[in-house]
Protein backbone atom coordinates (compact mmCIF):
# COMPACT_ATOMS: atom_id res chain seq x y z
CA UNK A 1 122.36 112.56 52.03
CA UNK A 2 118.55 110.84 51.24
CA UNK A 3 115.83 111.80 53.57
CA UNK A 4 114.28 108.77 53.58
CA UNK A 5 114.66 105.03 52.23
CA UNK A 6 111.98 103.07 50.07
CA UNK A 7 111.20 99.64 48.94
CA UNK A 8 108.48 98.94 46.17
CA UNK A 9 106.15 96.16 46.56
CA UNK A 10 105.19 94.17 43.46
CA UNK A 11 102.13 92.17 43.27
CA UNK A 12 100.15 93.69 46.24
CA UNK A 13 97.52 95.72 46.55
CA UNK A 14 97.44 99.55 48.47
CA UNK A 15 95.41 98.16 50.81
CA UNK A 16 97.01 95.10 52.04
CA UNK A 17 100.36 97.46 51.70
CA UNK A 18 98.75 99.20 54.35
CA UNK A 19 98.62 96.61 56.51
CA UNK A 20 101.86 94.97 55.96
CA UNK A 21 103.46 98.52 56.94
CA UNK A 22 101.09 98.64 59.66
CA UNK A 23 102.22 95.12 60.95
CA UNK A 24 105.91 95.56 60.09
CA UNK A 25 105.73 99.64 62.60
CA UNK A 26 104.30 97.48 65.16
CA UNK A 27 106.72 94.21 65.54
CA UNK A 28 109.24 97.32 66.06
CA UNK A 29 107.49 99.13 68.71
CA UNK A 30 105.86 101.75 66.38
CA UNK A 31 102.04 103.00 66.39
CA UNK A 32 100.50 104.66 63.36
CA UNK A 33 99.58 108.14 65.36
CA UNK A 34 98.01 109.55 62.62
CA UNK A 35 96.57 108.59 58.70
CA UNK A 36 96.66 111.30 56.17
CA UNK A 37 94.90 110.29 52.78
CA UNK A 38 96.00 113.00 50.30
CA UNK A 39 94.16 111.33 47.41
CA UNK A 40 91.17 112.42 49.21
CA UNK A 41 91.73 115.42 51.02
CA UNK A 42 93.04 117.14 47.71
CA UNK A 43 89.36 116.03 46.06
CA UNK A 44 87.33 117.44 48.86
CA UNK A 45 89.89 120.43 49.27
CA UNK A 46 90.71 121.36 46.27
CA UNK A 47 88.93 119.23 43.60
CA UNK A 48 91.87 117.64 41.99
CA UNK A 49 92.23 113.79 41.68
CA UNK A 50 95.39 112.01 42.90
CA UNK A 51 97.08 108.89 43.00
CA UNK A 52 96.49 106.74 46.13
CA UNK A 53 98.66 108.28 48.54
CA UNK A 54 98.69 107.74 52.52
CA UNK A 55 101.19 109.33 54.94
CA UNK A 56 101.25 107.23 58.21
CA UNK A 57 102.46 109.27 61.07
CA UNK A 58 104.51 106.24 63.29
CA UNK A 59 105.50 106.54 66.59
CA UNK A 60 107.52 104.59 68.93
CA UNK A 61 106.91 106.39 72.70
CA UNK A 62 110.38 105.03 73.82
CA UNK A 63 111.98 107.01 71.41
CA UNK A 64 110.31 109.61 71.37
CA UNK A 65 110.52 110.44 74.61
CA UNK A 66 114.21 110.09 74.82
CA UNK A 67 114.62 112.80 71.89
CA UNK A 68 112.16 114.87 73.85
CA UNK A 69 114.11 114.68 76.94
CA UNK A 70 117.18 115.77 75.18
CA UNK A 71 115.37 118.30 72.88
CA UNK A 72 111.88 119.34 73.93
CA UNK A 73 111.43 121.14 70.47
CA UNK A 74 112.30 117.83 68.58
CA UNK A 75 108.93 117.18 68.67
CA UNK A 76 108.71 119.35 65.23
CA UNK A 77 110.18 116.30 63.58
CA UNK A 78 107.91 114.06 65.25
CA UNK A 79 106.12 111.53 64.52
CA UNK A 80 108.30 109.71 61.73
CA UNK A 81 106.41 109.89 58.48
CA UNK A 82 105.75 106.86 56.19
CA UNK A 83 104.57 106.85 52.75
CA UNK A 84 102.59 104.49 50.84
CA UNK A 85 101.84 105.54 47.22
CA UNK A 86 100.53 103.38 44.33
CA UNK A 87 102.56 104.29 41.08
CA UNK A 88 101.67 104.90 37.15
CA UNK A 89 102.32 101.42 36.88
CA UNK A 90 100.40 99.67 39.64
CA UNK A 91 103.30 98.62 41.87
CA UNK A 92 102.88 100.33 45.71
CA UNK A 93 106.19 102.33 46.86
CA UNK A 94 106.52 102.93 50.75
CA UNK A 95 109.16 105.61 51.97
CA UNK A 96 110.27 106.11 55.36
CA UNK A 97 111.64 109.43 56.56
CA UNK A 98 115.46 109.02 57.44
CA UNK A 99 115.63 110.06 60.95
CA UNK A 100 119.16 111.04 60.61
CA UNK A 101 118.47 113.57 58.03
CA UNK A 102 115.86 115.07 60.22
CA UNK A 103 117.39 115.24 63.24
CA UNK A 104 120.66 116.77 62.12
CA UNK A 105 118.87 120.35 61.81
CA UNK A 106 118.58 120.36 65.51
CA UNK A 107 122.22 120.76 66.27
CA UNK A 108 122.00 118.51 69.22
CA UNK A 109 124.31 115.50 69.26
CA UNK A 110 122.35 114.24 72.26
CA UNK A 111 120.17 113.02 69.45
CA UNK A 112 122.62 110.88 67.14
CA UNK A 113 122.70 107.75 69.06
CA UNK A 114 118.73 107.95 69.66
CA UNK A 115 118.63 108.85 65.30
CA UNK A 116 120.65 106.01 64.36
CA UNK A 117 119.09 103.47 66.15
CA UNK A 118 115.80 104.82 65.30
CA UNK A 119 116.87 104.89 61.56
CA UNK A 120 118.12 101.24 61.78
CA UNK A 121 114.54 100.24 63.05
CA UNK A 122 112.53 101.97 60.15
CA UNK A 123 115.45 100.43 57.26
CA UNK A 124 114.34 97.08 58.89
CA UNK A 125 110.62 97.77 58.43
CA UNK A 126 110.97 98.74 55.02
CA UNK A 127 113.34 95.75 54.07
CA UNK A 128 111.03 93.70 56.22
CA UNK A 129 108.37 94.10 53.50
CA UNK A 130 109.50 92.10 50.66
């Protein structure tokens, strides 16, 4: 089994990738918790350059307070992580974190049902961005 699902974006820039992902999290209930630039943080860090790379940390409260409800320590795997990376070749790749895949090292099939429906909602963001 994949841990996540991509889509790659032709003919856009990083930045207005960012936004599109941004738009698409939020028509499905999601918030971007948390923005992680990894080009930059491994410069300052550790003075190595890197390809434009953001991990969006997206959130959808509904959700995740159902898992937590059901698993308090579920909150390991939270929030869902997002990718957007600009290749060798110019075109921007977004990956999504398959909830499914993350969820099944709890043990807790409480959590399925909230997974899979969580899981269809991030496949529809990332098809949503073509």
């Amino acid at each position: 089994m994949s841990y996540y699902f991509n889509t790659t974006l032709k003919n856009t820039s990083f930045e207005d990738a960012l936004e599109k992902v941004t738009a698409e999290l939020k028509k499905e209930g999601f918030g971007v918790l948390t923005e992680i630039d990894v080009k930059e943080t491994l410069k300052k860090k550790i003075d190595v350059e890197f390809k434009k790379y953001k991990i969006l940390g997206a959130c959808n409260p509904h959700f995740a307070h159902k898992a937590l409800t059901k698993e308090d320590k579920i909150g390991v795997f939270l929030p869902c992580n997002v990718v957007v990376e600009e290749n060798d070749n110019g075109e921007i790749e977004v990956s999504a974190v398959d909830p499914i895949a993350s969820m099944q090292a709890a043990e807790n099939k409480e959590l399925h049902g909230i997974a899979t429906e969580v899981q269809e909602k991030m496949k529809k963001i990332i098809a949503n961005l073509n």
